[in-house]
N, C-alpha and C. Protein backbone atom coordinates (compact mmCIF):
# COMPACT_ATOMS: atom_id res chain seq x y z
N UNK A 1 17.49 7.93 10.77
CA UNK A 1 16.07 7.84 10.76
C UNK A 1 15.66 6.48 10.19
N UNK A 2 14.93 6.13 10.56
CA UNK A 2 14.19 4.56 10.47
C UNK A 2 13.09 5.07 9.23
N UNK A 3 12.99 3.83 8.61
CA UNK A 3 11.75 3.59 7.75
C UNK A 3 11.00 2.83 7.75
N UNK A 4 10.06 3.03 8.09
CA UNK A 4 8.59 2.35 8.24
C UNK A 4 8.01 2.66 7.34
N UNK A 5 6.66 1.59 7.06
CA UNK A 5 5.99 0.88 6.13
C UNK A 5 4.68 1.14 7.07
N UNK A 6 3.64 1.88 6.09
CA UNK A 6 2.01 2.10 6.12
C UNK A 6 1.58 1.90 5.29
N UNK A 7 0.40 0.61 4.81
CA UNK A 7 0.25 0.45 3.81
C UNK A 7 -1.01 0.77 3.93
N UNK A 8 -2.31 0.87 2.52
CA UNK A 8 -3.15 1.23 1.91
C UNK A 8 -3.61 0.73 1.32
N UNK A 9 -4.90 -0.35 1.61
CA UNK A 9 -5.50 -1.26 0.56
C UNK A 9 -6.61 0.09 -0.09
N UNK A 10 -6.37 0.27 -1.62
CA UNK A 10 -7.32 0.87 -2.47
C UNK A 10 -8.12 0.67 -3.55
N UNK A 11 -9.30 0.96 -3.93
CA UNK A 11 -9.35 0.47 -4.91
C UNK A 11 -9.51 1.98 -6.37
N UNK A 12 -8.79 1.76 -7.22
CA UNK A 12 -8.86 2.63 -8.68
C UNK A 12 -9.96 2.94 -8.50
N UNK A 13 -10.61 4.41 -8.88
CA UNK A 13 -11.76 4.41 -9.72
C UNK A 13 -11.19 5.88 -10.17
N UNK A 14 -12.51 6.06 -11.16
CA UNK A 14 -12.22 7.37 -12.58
C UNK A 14 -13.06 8.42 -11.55
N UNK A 15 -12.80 9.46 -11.81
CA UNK A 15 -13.79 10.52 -11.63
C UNK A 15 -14.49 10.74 -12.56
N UNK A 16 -15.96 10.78 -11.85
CA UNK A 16 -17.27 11.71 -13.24
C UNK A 16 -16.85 12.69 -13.40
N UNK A 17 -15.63 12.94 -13.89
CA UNK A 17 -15.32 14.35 -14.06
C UNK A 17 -14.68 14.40 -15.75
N UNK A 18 -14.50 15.53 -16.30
CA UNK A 18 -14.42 15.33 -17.68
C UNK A 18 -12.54 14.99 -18.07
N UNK A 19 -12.39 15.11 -17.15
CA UNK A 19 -10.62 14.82 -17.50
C UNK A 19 -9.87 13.37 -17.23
N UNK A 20 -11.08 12.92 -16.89
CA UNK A 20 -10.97 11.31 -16.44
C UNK A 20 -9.80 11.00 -15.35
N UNK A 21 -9.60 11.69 -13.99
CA UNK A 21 -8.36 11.21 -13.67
C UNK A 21 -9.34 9.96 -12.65
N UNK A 22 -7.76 9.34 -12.40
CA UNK A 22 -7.93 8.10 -11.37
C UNK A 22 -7.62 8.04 -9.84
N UNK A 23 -8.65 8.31 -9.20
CA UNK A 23 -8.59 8.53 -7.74
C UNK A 23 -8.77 7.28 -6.87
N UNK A 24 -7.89 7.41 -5.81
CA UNK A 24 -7.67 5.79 -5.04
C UNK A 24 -8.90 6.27 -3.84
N UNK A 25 -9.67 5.62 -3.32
CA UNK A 25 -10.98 4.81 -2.75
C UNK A 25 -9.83 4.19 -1.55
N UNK A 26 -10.01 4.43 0.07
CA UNK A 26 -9.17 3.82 0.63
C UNK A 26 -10.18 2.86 1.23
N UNK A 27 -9.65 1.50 0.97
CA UNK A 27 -10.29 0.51 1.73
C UNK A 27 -9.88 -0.23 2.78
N UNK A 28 -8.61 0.46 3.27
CA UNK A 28 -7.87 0.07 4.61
C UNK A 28 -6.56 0.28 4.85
N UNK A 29 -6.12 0.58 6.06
CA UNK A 29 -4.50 1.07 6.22
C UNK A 29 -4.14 0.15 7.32
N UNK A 30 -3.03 -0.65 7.17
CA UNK A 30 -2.41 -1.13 8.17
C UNK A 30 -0.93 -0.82 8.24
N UNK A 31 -0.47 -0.58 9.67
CA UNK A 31 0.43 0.17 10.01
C UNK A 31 1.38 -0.91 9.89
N UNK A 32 2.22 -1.43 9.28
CA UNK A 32 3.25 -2.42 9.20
C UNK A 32 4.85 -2.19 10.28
N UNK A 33 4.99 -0.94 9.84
CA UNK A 33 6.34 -0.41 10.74
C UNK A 33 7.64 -1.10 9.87
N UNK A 34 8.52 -1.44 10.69
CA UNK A 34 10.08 -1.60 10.12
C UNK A 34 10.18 -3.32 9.63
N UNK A 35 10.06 -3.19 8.04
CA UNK A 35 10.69 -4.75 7.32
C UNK A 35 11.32 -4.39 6.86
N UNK A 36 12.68 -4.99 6.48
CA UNK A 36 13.74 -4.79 5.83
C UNK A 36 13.25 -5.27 4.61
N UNK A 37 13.89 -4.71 3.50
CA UNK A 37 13.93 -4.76 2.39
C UNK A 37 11.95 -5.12 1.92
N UNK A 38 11.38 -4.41 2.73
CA UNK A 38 9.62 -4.68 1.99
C UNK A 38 9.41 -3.29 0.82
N UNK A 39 9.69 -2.24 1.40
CA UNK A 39 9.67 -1.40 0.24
C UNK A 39 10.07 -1.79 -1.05
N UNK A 40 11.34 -2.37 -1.13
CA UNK A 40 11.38 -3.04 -2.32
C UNK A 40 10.25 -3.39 -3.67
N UNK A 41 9.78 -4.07 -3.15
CA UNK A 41 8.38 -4.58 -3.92
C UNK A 41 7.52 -3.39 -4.54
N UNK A 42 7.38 -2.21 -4.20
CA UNK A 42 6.98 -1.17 -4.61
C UNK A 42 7.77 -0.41 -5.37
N UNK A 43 7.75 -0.65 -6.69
CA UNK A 43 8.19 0.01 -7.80
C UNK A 43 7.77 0.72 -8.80
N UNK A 44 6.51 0.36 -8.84
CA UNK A 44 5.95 2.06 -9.81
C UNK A 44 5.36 3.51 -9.02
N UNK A 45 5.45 4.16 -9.69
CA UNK A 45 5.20 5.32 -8.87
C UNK A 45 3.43 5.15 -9.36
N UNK A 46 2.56 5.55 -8.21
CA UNK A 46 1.20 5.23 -8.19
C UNK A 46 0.74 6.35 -9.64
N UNK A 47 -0.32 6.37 -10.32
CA UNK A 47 -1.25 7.26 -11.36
C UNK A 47 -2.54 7.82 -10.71
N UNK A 48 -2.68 7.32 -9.37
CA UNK A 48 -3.83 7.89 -8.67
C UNK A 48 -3.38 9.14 -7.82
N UNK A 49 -5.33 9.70 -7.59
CA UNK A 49 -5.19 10.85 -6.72
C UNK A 49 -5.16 9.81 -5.24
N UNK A 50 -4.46 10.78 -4.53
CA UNK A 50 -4.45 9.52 -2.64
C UNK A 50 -4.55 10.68 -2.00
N UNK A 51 -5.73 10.99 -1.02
CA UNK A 51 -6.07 11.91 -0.54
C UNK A 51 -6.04 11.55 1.14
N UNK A 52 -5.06 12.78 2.26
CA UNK A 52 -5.46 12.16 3.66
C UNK A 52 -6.49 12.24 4.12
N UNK A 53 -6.53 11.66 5.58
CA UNK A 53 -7.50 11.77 6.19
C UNK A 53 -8.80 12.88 6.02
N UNK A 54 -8.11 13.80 5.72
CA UNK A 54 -9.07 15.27 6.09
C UNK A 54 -9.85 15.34 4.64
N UNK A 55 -9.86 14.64 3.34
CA UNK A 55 -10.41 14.57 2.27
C UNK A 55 -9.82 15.73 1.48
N UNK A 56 -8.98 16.65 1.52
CA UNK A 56 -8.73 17.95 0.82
C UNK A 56 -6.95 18.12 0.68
N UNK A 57 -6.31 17.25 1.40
CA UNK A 57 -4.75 16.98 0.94
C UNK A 57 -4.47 15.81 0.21
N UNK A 58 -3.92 16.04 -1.15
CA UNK A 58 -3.61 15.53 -1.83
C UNK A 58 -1.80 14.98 -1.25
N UNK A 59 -1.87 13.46 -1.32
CA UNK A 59 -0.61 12.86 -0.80
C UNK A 59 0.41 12.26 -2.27
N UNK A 60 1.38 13.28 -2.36
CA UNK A 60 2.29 12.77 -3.44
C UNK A 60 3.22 12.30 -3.08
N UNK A 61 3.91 12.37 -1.76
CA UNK A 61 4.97 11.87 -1.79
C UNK A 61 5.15 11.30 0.18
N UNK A 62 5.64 10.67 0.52
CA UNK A 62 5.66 10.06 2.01
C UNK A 62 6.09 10.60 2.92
N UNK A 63 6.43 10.66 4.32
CA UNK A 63 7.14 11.66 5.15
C UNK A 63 8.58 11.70 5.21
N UNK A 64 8.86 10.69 4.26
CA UNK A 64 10.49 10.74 3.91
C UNK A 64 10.86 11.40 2.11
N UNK A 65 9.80 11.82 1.81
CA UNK A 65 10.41 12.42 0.22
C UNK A 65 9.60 11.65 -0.90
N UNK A 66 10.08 10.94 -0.82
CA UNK A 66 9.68 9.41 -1.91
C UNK A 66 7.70 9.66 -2.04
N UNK A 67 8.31 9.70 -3.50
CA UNK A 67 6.61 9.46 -4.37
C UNK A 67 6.03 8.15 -3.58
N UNK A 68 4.64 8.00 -3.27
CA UNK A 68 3.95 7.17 -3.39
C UNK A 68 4.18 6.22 -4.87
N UNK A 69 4.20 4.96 -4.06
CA UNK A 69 5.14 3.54 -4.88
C UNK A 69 2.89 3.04 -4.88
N UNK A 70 3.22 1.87 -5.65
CA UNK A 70 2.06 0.85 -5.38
C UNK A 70 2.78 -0.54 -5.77
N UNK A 71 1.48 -1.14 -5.33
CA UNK A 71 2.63 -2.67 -6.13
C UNK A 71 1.10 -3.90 -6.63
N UNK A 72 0.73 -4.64 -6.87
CA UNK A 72 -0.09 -5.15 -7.15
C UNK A 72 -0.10 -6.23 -5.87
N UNK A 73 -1.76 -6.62 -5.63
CA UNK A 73 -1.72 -7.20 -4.31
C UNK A 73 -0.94 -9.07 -4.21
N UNK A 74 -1.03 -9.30 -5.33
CA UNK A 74 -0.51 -10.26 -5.86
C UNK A 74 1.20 -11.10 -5.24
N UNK A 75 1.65 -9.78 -5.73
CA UNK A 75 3.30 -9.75 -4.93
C UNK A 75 3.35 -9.05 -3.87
N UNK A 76 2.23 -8.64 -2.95
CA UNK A 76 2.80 -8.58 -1.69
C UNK A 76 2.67 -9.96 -1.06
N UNK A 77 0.98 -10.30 -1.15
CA UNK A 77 0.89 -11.98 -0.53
C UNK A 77 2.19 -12.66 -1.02
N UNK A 78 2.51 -12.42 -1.59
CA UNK A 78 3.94 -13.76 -2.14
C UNK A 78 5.08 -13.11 -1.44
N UNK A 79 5.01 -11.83 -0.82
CA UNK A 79 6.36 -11.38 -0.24
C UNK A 79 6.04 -11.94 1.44
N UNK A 80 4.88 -11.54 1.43
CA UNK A 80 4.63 -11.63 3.39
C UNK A 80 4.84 -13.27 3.21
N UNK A 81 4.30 -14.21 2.39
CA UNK A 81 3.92 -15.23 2.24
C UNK A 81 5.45 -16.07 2.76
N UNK A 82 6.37 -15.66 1.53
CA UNK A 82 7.82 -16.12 1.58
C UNK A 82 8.48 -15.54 3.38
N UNK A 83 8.42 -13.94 3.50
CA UNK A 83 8.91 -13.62 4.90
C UNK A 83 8.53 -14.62 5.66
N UNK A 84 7.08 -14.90 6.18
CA UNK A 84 6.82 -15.69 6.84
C UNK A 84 7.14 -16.48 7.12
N UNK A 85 7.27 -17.44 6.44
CA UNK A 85 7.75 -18.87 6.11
C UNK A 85 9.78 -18.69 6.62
N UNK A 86 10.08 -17.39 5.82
CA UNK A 86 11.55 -17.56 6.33
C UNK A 86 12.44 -17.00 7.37
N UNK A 87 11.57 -16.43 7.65
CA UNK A 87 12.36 -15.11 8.74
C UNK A 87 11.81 -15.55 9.65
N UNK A 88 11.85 -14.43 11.15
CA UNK A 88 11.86 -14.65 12.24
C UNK A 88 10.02 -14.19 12.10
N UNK A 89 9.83 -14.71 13.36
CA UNK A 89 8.25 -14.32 13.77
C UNK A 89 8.04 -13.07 13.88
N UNK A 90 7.07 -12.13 13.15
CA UNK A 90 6.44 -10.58 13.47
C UNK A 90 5.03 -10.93 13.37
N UNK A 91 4.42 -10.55 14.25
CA UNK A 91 3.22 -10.88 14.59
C UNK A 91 2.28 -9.80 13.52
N UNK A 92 2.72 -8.71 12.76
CA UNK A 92 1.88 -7.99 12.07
C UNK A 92 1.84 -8.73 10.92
N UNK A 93 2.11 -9.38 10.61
CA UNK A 93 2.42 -10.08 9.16
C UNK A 93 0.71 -10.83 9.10
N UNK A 94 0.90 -11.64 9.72
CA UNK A 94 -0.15 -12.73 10.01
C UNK A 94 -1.97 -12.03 9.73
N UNK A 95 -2.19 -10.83 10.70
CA UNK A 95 -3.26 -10.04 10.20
C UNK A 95 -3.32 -9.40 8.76
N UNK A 96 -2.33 -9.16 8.15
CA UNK A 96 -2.12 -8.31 7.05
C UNK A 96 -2.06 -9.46 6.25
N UNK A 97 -1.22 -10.34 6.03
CA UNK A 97 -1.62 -11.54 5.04
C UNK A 97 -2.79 -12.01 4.69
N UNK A 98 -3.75 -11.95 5.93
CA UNK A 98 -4.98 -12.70 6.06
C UNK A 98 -6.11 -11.36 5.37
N UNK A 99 -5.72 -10.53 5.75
CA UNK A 99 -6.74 -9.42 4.94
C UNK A 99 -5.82 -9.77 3.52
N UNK A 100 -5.03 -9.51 2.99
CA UNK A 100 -5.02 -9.15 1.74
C UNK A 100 -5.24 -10.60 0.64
N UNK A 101 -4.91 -11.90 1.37
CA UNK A 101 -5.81 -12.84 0.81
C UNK A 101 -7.41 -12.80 0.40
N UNK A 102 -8.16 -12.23 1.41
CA UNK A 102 -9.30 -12.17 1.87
C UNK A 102 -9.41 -11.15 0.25
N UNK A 103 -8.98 -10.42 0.34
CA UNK A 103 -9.28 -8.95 -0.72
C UNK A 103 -8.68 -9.16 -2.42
N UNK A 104 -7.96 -10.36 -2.74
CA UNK A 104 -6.88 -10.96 -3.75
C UNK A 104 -7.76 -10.54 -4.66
N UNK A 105 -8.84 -11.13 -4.80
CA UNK A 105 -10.01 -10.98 -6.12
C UNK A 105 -10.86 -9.67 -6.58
N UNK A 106 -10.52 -8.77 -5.42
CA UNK A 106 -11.59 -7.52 -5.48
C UNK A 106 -11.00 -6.23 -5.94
N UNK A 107 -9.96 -6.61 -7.19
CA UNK A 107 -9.28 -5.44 -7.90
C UNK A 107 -9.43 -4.41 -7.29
N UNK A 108 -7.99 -4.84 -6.31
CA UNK A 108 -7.75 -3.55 -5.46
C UNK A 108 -6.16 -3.49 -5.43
N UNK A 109 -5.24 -2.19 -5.50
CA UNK A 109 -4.02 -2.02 -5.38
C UNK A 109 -3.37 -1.61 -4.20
N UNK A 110 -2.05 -2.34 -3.90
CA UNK A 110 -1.38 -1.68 -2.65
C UNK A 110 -0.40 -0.71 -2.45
N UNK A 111 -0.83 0.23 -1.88
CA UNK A 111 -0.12 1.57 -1.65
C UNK A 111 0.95 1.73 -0.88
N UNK A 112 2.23 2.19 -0.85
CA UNK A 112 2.99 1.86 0.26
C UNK A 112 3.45 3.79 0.79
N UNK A 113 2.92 3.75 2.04
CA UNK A 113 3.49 5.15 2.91
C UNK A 113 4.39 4.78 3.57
N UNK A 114 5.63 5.23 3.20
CA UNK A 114 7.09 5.39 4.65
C UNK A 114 7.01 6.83 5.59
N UNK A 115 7.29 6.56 6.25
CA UNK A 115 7.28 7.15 7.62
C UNK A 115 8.75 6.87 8.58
């Protein structure tokens, strides 16, 4: 089985709720598919709620097992940034770089879904 990469631009926020948890706000998903060694970069296990599509499933873990990772948007631009520059041409890179530049400043975290 192959592993693919869906990522999740989010941003933190608290719930008005009295237990204060931290629920992720999705502000965009782009479907990345198969990079070698990109999961990598995702090493903490996320502290947010990540809810699918339907607003009422709570997503803990990916369609392969594995907890939801995040990584700060910071070191992904520096990962696509470096791929780019060294590897072969993937044309998804280029849209996804350019949004998450675009988004660098607007304290937001990146989520990583395998599939």
């Amino acid at each position: 089985m192959s592993y693919e990469s869906r990522i999740y631009v989010v941003r933190k926020t608290k719930a008005p709720t009295f237990d204060g948890s931290v629920y992720a706000e999705k502000i965009a998903m782009f479907e990345l598919r198969k990079m070698v060694g990109f999961v990598n970069i995702f090493k903490q296990e996320t502290d947010c709620h990540f809810f699918s599509d339907d607003g009422d499933t709570e997503i803990i873990h990916d369609s392969c097992g594995y907890r939801i990772k995040e990584a700060p948007i910071k070191d992904v631009i520096k990962y696509l940034e470096n791929f780019s520059a060294n590897e072969e041409y993937y044309w998804r890179i280029r849209p996804l770089l350019q949004m998450l530049i675009a988004l660098e400043n607007c304290n937001v975290t990146i989520l990583h879904y395998g599939h």
